[in-house]
C-alpha atoms as a PDB file:
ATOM      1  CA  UNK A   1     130.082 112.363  31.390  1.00  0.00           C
ATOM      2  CA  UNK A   2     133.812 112.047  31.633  1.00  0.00           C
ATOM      3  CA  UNK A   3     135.962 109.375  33.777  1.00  0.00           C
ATOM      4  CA  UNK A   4     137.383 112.463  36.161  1.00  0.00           C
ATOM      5  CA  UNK A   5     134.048 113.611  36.817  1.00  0.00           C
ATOM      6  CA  UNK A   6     132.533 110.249  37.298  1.00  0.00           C
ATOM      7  CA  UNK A   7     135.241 109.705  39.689  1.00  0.00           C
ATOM      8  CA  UNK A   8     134.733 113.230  41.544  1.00  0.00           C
ATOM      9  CA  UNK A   9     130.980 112.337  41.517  1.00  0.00           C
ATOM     10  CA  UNK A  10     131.681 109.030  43.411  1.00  0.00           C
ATOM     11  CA  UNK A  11     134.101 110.103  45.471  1.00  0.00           C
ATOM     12  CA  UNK A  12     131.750 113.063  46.580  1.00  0.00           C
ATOM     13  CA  UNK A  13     128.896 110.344  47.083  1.00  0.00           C
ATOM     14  CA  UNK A  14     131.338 108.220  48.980  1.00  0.00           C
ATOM     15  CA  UNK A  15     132.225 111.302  51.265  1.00  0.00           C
ATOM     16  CA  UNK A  16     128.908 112.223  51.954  1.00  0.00           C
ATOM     17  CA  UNK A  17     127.511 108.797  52.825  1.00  0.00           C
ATOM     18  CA  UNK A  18     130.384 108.789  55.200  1.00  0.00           C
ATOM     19  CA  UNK A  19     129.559 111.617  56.877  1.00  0.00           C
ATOM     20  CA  UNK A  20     126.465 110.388  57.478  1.00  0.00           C
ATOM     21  CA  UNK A  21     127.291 107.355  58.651  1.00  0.00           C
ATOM     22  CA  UNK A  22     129.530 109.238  61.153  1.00  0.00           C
ATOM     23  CA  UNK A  23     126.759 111.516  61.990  1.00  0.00           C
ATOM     24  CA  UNK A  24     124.462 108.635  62.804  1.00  0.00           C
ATOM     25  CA  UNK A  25     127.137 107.332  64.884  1.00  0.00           C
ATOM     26  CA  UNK A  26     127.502 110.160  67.227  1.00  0.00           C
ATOM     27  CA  UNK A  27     124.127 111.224  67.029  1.00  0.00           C
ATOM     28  CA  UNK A  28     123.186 107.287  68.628  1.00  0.00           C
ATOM     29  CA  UNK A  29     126.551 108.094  70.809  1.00  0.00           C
ATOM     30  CA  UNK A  30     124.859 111.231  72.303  1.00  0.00           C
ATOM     31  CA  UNK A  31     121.367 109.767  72.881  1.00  0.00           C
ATOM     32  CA  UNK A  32     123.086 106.729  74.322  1.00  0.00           C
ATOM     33  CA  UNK A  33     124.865 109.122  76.798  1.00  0.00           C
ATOM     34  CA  UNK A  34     121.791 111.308  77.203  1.00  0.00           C
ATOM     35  CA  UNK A  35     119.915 107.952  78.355  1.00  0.00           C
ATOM     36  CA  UNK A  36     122.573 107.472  80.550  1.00  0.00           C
ATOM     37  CA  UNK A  37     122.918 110.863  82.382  1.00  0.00           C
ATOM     38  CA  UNK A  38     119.186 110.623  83.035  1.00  0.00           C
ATOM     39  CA  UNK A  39     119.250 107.001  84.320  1.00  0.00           C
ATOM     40  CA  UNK A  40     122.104 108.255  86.461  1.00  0.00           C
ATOM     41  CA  UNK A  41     120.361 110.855  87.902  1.00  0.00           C
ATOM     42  CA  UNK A  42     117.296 108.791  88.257  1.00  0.00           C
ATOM     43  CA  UNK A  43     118.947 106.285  90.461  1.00  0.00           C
ATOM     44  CA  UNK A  44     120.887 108.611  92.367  1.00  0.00           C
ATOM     45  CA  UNK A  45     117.924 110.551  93.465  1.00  0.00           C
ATOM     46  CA  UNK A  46     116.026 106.943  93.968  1.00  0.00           C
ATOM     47  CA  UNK A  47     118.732 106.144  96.085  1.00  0.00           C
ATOM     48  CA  UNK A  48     118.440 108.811  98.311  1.00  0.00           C
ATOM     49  CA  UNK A  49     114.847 108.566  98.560  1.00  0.00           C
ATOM     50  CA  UNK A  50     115.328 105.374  99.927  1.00  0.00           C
ATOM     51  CA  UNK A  51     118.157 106.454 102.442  1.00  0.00           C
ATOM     52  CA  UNK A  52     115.873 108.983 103.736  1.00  0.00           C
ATOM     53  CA  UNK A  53     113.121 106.986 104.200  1.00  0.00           C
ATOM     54  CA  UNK A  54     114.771 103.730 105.772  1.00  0.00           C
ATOM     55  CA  UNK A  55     116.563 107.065 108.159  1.00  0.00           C
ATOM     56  CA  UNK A  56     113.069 107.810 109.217  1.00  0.00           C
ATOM     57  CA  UNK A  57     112.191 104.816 110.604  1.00  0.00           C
ATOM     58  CA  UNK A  58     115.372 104.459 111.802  1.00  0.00           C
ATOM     59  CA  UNK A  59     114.826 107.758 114.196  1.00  0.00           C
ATOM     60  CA  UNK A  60     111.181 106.501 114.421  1.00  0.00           C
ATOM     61  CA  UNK A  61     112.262 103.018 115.966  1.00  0.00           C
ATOM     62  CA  UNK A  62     115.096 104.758 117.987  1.00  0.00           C
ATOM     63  CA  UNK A  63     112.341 106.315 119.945  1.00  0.00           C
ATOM     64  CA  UNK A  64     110.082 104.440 120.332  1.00  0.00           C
ATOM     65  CA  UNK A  65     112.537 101.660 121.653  1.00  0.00           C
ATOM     66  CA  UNK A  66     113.413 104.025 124.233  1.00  0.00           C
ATOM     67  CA  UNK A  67     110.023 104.469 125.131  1.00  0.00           C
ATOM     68  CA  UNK A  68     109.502 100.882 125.430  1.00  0.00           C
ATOM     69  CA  UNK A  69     112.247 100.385 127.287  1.00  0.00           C
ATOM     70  CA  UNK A  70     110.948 102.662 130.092  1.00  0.00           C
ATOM     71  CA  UNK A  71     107.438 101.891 130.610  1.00  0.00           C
ATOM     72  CA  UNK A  72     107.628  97.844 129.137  1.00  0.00           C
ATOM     73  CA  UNK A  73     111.314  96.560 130.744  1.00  0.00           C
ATOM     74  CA  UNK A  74     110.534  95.854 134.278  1.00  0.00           C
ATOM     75  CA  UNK A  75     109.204  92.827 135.906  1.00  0.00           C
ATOM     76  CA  UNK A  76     105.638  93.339 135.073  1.00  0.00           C
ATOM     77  CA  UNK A  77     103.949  94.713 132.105  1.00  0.00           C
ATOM     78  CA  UNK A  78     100.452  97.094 132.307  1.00  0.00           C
ATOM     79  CA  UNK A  79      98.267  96.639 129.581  1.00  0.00           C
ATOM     80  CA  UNK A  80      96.398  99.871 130.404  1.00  0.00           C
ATOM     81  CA  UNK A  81      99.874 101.427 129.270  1.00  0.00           C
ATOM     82  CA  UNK A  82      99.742  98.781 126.414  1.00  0.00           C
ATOM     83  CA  UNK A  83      96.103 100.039 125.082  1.00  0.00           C
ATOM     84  CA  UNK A  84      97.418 103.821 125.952  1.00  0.00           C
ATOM     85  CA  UNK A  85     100.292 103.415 123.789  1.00  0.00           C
ATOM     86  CA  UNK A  86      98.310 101.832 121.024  1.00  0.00           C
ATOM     87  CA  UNK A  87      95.676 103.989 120.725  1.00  0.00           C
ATOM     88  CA  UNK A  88      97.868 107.414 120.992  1.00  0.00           C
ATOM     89  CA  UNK A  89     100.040 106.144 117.718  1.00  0.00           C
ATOM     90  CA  UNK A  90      96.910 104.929 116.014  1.00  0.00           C
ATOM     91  CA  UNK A  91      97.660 101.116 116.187  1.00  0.00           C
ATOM     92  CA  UNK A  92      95.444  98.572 116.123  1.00  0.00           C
ATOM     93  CA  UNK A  93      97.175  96.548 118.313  1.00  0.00           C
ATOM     94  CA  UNK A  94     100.603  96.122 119.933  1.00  0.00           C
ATOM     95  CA  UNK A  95     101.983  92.729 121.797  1.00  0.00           C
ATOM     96  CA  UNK A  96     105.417  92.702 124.128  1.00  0.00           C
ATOM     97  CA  UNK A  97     107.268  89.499 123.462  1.00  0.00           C
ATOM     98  CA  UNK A  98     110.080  87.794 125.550  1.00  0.00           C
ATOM     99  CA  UNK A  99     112.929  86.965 124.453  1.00  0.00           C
ATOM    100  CA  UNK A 100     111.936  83.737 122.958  1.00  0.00           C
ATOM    101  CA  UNK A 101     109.126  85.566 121.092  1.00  0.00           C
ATOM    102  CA  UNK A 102     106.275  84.609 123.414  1.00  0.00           C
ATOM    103  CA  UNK A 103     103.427  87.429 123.860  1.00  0.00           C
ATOM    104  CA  UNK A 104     103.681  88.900 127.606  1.00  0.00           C
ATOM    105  CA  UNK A 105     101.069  91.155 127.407  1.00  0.00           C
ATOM    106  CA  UNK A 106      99.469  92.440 124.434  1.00  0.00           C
ATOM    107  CA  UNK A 107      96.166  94.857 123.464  1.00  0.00           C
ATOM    108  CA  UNK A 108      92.819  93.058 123.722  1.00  0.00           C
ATOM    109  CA  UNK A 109      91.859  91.611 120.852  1.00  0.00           C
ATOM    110  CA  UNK A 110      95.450  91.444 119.546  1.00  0.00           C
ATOM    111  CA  UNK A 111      96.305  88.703 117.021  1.00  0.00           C
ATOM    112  CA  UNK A 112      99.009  85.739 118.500  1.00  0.00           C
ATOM    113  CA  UNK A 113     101.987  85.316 116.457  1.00  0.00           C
ATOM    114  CA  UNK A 114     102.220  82.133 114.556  1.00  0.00           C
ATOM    115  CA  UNK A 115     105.512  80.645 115.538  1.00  0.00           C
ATOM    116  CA  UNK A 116     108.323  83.703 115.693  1.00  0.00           C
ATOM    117  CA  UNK A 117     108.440  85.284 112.286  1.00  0.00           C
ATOM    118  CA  UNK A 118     111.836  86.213 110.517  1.00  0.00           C
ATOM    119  CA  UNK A 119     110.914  90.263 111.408  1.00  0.00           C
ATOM    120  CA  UNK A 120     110.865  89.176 114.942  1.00  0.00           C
ATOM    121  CA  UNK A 121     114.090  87.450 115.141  1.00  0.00           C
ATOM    122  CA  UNK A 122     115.914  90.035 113.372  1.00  0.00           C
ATOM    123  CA  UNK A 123     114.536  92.302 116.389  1.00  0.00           C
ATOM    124  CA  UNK A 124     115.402  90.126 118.630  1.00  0.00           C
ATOM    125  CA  UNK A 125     119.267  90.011 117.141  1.00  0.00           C
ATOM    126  CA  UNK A 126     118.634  93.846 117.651  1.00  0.00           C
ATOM    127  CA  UNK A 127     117.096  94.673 114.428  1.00  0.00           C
ATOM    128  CA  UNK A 128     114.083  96.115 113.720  1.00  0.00           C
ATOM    129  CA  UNK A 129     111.701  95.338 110.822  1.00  0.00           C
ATOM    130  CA  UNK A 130     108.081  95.732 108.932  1.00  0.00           C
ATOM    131  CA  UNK A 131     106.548  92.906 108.440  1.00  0.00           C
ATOM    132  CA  UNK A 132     104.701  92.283 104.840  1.00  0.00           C
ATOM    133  CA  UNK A 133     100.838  93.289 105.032  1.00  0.00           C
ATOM    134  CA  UNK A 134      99.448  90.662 106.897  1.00  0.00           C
ATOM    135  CA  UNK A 135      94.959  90.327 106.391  1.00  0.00           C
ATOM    136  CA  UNK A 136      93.792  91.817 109.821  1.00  0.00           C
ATOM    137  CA  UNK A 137      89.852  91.543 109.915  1.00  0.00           C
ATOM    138  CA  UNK A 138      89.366  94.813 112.192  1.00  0.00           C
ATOM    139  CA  UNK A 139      91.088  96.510 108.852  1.00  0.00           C
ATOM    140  CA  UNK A 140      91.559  95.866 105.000  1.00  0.00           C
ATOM    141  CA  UNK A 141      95.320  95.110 106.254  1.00  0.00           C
ATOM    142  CA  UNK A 142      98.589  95.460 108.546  1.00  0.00           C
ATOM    143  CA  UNK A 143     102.219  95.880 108.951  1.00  0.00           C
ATOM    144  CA  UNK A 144     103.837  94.674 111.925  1.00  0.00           C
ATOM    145  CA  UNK A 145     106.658  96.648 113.311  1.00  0.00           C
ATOM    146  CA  UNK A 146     109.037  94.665 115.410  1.00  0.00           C
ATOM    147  CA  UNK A 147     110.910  97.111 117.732  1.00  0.00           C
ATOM    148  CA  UNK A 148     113.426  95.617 119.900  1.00  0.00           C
ATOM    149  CA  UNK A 149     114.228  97.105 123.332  1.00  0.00           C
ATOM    150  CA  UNK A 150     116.032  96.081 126.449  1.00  0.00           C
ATOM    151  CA  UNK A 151     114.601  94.643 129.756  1.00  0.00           C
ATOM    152  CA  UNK A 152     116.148  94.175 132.869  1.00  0.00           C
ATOM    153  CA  UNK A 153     115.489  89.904 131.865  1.00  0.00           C
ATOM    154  CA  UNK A 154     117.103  90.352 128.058  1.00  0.00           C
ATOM    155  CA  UNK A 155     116.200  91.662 125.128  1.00  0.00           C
ATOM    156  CA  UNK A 156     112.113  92.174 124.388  1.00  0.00           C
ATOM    157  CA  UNK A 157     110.288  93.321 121.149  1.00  0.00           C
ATOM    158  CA  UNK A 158     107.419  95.495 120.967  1.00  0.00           C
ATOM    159  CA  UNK A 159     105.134  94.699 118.084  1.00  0.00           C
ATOM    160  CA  UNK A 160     102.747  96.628 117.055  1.00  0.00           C
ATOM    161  CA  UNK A 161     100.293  96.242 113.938  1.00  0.00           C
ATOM    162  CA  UNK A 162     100.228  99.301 111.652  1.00  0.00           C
ATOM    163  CA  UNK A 163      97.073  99.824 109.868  1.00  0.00           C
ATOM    164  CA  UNK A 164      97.483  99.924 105.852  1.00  0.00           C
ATOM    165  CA  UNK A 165      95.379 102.885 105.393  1.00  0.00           C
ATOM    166  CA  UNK A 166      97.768 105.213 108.540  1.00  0.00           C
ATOM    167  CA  UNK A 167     100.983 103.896 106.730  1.00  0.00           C
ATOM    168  CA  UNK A 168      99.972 104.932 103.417  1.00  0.00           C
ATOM    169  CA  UNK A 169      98.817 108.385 104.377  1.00  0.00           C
ATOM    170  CA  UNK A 170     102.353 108.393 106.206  1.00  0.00           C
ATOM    171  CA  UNK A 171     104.309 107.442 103.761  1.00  0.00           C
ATOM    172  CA  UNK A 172     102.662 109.713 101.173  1.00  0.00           C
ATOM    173  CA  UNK A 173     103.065 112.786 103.212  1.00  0.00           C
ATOM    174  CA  UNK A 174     106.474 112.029 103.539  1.00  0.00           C
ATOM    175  CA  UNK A 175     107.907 111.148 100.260  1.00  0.00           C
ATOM    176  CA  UNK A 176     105.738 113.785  99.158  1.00  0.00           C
ATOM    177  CA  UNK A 177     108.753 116.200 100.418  1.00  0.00           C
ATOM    178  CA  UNK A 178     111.564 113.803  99.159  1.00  0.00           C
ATOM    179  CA  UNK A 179     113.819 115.362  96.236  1.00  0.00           C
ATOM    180  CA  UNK A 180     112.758 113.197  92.870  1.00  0.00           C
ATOM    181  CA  UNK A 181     112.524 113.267  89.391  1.00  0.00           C
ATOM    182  CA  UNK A 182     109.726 115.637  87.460  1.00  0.00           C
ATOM    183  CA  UNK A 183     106.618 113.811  86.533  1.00  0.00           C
ATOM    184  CA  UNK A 184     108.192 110.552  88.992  1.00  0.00           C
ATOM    185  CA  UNK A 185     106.170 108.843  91.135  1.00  0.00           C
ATOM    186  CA  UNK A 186     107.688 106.758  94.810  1.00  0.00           C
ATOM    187  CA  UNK A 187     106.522 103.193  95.559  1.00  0.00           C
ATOM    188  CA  UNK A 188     106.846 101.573  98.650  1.00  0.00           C
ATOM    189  CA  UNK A 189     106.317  97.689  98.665  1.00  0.00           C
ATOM    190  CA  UNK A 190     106.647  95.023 100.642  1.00  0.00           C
ATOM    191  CA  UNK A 191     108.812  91.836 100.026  1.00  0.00           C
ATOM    192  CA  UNK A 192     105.458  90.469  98.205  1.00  0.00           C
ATOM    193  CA  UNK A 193     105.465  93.225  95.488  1.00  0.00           C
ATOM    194  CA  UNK A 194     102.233  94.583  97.138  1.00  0.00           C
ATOM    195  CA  UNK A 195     101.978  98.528  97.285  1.00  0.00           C
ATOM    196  CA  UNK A 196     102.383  99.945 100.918  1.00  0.00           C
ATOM    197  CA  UNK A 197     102.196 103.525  99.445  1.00  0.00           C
ATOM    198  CA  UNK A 198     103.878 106.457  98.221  1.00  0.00           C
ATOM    199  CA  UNK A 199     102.869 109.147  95.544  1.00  0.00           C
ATOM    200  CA  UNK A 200     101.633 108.855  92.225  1.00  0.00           C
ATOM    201  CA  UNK A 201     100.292 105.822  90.017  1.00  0.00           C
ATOM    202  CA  UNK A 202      97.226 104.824  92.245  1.00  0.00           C
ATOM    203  CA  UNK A 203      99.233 104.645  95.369  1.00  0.00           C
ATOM    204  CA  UNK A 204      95.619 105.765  96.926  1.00  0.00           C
ATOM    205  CA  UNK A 205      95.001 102.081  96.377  1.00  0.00           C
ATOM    206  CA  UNK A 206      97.488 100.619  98.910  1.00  0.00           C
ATOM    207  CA  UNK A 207      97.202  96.682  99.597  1.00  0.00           C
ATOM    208  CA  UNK A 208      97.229  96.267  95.176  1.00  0.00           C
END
């Protein structure tokens, strides 16, 4: 073999390695973008997911606090209203709590709060808030909701437990309708990590 072809031969080699190295380069360039896109639109539809769901308790707490505000703001409280209340929304219990965060009237049977947990301040500030599942022994567990409303003395909270096995069936059914990724599944959890529900990956399991 000649010089001139040797040289044509490694120049061709040379050429051809570089177009592969090219190729590699904007074949990792694509799937790098591809990744991308996808993560994207993953988080964009997570995202909105979550909007929708924090909106519906949102309108949720809206009316309830309204509610509240009629039958529980005046000078006395009836606990026949209390147990009425409770048992048309399913709760196991519900408490009314001044605004210091001591019980006024609560459910029979209902559990007193230990000191005035961070979710009932923030109500009492005018936020309201789930609680992380607390042990309950009249169920495997509970939320509590702390929904503030206005009294004629200040501000009040109604709290009201919310069994584990009624939020999960809730929360399935709804994010159930939510736009999401094929083959996804939605997790709800509390500040703890531990499952509250959704759909998908043993979210029939809630408390895990």
């Amino acid at each position: 073999m000649d010089s001139r072809l040797r040289r044509i031969l490694v120049a061709a080699t040379a050429l051809m390695v570089a177009l592969l190295v090219v190729f590699a380069v904007e074949l990792a360039n694509a799937q790098q973008q591809a990744r991308q896109d996808v993560e994207k639109r993953f988080h964009d539809r997570a995202q909105v997911s979550a909007y929708l769901t924090e909106s519906l308790f949102q309108l949720s707490a809206t009316n309830l606090e309204q509610q509240a505000a009629k039958q529980f703001g005046g000078p006395t409280i009836s606990v026949a209203k209390l147990v009425k209340q409770a048992r048309i929304n399913q709760q196991p219990y519900t408490l009314v709590l001044d605004q210091r965060g001591h019980v006024l009237a609560s459910t029979p049977g209902a559990p007193r709060p230990t000191g005035v947990p961070s979710y009932v301040q923030a109500a009492l500030r005018g936020a309201s808030g789930l609680s992380d599942v607390k042990p309950y022994p009249a169920d495997h567990g509970v939320s509590e909701w702390a929904l503030p409303f206005k009294a004629a003395s200040g501000t009040r909270v109604l709290l009201s437990g919310i069994s584990e096995t009624a939020l999960a069936q809730f929360l399935a059914g709804f994010l159930a309708k939510v736009p999401n990724v094929s083959g996804a599944a939605s997790l709800v959890v509390d500040s703890q990590g531990v499952l509250l529900g959704g759909t998908g990956m043993g979210t029939e399991h809630p408390g895990q």
